[in-house]
Protein backbone atom coordinates (compact mmCIF):
# COMPACT_ATOMS: atom_id res chain seq x y z
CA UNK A 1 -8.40 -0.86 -19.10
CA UNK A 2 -7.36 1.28 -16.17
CA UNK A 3 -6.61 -0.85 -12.80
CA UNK A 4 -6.79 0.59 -9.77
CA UNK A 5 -5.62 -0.10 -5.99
CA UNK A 6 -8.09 -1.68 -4.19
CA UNK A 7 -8.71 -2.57 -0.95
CA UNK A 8 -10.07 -5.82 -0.42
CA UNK A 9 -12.40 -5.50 2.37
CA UNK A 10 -14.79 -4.22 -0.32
CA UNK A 11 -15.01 -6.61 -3.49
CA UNK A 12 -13.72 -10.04 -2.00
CA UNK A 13 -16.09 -12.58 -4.53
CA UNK A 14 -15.33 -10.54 -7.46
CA UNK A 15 -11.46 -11.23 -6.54
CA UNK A 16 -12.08 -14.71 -5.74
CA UNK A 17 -14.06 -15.59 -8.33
CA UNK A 18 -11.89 -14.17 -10.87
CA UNK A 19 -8.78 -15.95 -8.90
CA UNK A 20 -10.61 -19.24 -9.22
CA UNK A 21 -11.04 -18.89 -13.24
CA UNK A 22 -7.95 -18.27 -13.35
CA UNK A 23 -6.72 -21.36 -11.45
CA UNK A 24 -9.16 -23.45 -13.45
CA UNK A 25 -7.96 -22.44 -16.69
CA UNK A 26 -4.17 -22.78 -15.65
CA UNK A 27 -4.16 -19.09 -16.15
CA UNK A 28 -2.35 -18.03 -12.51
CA UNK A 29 1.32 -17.79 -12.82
CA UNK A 30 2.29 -17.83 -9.47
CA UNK A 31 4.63 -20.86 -8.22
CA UNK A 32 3.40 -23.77 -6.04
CA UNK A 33 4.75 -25.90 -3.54
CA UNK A 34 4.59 -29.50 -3.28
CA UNK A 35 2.21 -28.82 -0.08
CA UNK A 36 -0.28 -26.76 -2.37
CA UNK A 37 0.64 -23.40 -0.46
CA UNK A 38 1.98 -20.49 -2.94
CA UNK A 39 5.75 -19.49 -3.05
CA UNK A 40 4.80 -15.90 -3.15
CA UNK A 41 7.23 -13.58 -1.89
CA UNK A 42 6.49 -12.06 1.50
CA UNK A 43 7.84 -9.24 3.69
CA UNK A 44 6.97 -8.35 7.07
CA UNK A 45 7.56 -4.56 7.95
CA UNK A 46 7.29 -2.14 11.11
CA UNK A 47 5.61 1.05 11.31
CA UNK A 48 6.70 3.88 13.33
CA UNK A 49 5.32 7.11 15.34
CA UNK A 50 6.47 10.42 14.69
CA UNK A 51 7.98 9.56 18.45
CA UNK A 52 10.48 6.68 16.77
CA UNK A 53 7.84 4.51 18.25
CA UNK A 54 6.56 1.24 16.80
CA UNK A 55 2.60 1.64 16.04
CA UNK A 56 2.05 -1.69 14.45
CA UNK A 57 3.20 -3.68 11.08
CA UNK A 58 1.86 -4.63 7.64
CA UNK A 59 2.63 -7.83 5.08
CA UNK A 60 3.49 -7.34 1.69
CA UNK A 61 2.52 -9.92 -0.63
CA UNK A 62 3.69 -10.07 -4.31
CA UNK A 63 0.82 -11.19 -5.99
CA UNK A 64 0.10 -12.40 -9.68
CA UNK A 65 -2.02 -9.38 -9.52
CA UNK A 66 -0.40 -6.74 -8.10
CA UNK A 67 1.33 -5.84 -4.26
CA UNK A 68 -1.24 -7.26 -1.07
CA UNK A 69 -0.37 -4.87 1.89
CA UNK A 70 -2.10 -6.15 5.06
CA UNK A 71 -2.34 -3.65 7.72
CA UNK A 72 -2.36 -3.69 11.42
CA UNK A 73 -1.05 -0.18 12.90
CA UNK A 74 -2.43 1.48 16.27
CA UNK A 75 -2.94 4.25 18.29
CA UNK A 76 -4.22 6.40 15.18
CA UNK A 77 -6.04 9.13 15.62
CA UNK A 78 -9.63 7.48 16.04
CA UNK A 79 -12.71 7.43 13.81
CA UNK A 80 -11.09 9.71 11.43
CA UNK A 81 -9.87 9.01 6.70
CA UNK A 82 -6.03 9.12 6.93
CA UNK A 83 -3.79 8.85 2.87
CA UNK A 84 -1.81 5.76 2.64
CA UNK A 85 0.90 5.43 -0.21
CA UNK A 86 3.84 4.24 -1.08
CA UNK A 87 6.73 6.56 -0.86
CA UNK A 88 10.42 7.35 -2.99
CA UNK A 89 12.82 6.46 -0.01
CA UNK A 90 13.11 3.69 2.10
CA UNK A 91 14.06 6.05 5.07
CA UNK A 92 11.60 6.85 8.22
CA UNK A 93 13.60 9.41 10.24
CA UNK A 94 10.84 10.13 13.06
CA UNK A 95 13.39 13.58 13.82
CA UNK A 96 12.19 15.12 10.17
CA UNK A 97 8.47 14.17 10.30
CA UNK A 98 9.34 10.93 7.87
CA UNK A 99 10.44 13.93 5.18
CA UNK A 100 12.99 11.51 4.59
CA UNK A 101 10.55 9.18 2.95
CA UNK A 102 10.30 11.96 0.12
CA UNK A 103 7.69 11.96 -2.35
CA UNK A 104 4.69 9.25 -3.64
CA UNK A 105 6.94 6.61 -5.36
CA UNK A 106 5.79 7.14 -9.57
CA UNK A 107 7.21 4.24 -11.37
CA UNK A 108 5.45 5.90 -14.93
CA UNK A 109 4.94 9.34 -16.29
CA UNK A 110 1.98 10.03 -14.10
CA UNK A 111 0.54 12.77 -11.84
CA UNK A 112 -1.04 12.17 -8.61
CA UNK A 113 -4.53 10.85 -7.67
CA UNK A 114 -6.83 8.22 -8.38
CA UNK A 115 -9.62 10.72 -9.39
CA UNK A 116 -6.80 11.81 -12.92
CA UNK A 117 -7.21 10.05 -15.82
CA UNK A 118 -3.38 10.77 -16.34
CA UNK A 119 -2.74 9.29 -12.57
CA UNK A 120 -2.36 7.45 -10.31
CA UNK A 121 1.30 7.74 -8.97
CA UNK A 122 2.28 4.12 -8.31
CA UNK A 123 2.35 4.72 -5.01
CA UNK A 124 -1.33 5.88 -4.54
CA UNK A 125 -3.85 3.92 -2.87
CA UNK A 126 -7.02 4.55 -1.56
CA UNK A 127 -7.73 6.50 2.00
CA UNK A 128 -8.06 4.13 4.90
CA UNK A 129 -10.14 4.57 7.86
CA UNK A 130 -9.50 4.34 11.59
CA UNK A 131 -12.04 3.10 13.98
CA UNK A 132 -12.94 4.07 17.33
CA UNK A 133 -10.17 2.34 19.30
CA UNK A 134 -7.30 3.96 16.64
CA UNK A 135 -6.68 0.38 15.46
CA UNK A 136 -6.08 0.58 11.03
CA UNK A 137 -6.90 -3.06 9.84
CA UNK A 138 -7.24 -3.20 6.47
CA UNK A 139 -6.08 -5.17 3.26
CA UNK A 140 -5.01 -2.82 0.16
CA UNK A 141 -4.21 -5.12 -3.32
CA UNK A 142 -1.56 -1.81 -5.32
CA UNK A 143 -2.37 -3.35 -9.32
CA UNK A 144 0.67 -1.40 -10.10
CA UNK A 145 3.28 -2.15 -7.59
CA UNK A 146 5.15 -5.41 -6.83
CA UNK A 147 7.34 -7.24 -4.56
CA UNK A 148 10.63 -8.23 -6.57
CA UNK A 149 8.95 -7.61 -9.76
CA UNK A 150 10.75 -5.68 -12.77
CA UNK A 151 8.10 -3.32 -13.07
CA UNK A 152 6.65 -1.24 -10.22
CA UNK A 153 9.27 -3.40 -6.95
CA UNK A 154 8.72 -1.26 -3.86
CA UNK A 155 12.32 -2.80 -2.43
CA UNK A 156 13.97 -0.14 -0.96
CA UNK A 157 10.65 2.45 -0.37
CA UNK A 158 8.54 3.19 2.87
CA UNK A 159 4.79 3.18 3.25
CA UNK A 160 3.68 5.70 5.19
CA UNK A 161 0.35 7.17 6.54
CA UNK A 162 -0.68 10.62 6.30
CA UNK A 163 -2.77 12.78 9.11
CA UNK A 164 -5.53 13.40 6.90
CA UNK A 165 -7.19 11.94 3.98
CA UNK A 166 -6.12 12.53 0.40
CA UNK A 167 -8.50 14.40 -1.76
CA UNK A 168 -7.16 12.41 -5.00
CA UNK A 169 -6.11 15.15 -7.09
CA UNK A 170 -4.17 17.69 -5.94
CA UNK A 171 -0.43 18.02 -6.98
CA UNK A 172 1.40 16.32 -6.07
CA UNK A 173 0.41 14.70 -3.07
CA UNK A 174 -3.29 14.83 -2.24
CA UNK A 175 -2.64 17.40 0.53
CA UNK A 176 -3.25 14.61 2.70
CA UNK A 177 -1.22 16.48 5.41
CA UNK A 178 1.61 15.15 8.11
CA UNK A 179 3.50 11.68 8.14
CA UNK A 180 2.23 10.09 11.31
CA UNK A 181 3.27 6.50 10.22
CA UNK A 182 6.03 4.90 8.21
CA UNK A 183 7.73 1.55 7.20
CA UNK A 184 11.26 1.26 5.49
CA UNK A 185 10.95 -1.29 3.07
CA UNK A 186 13.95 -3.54 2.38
């Protein structure tokens, strides 16, 4: 079966309910605390502006499932599909247009886009959307990147958001356009 990023703002009672069998049958291997409250492992990261200014932050979650990225960036350009992925290099140099992010991060032996059936780069995830105000809130579960993990860790990368939107198959980016966001990863 072929998993893909999600974002979470779309299917959230298909994910809990399928979180809640797997609780009840002692299927979810994530650790708890005495308290209740999961010992999942958390980062908090900034996002700049092609200006070397900050333009808002996102949470990465490692999940049983897969990497949680909640996002809260601003002062995108407004009512408008921008790419978001996961990038090679954990470098956001606002002087080169974040070129120093280099390419979609690609754990496998895959090409680019979610539309392939030999994709999706690891770092692909699905086009988010800006509203009117050029506020990006959004929650994106990656099924094939994790936190720490051995297979798919994004330590070390940069998420970054793209101009325009990605059109899910072309090589090898999605000619989704410019940098105008990114987030080193530690």
């Amino acid at each position: 079966m072929t998993h893909f990023p999600l974002s979470l703002s779309r299917t959230p009672r298909a994910l809990c309910g399928a979180a809640a069998a797997a609780l009840c049958l002692g299927l979810a291997p994530a650790a708890v605390a005495q308290d209740g409250e999961s010992e999942m492992p958390t980062q908090e990261v900034t996002f700049l502006s092609p200006e070397g200014e900050e333009t808002g932050t996102a949470t990465l979650t490692g999940t049983p499932h897969g990497l949680l990225i909640e996002l809260d960036l601003q002062n995108l350009p407004p009512e408008s599909w921008h790419g978001f992925h996961i990038h090679e290099e954990g470098s956001c140099d606002p002087e080169d247009g974040f070129k120093s992010a280099g390419g979609h991060y690609n754990a496998g032996d895959t090409q680019h886009g979610l539309y392939l059936e030999v994709g999706p780069h690891t770092g692909d995830m699905p086009n988010q959307y800006v509203s009117a105000d050029g506020t990006l809130k959004a929650q994106v579960l990656n099924t094939f990147a994790s936190l720490g993990g051995e297979e798919g860790d994004v330590a070390g990368r940069a998420l970054v958001v793209h101009g325009g939107s990605d059109d899910y198959e072309s090589q090898s980016s999605g000619d989704a356009g410019e940098r105008i966001a990114c987030a080193e990863i530690e």
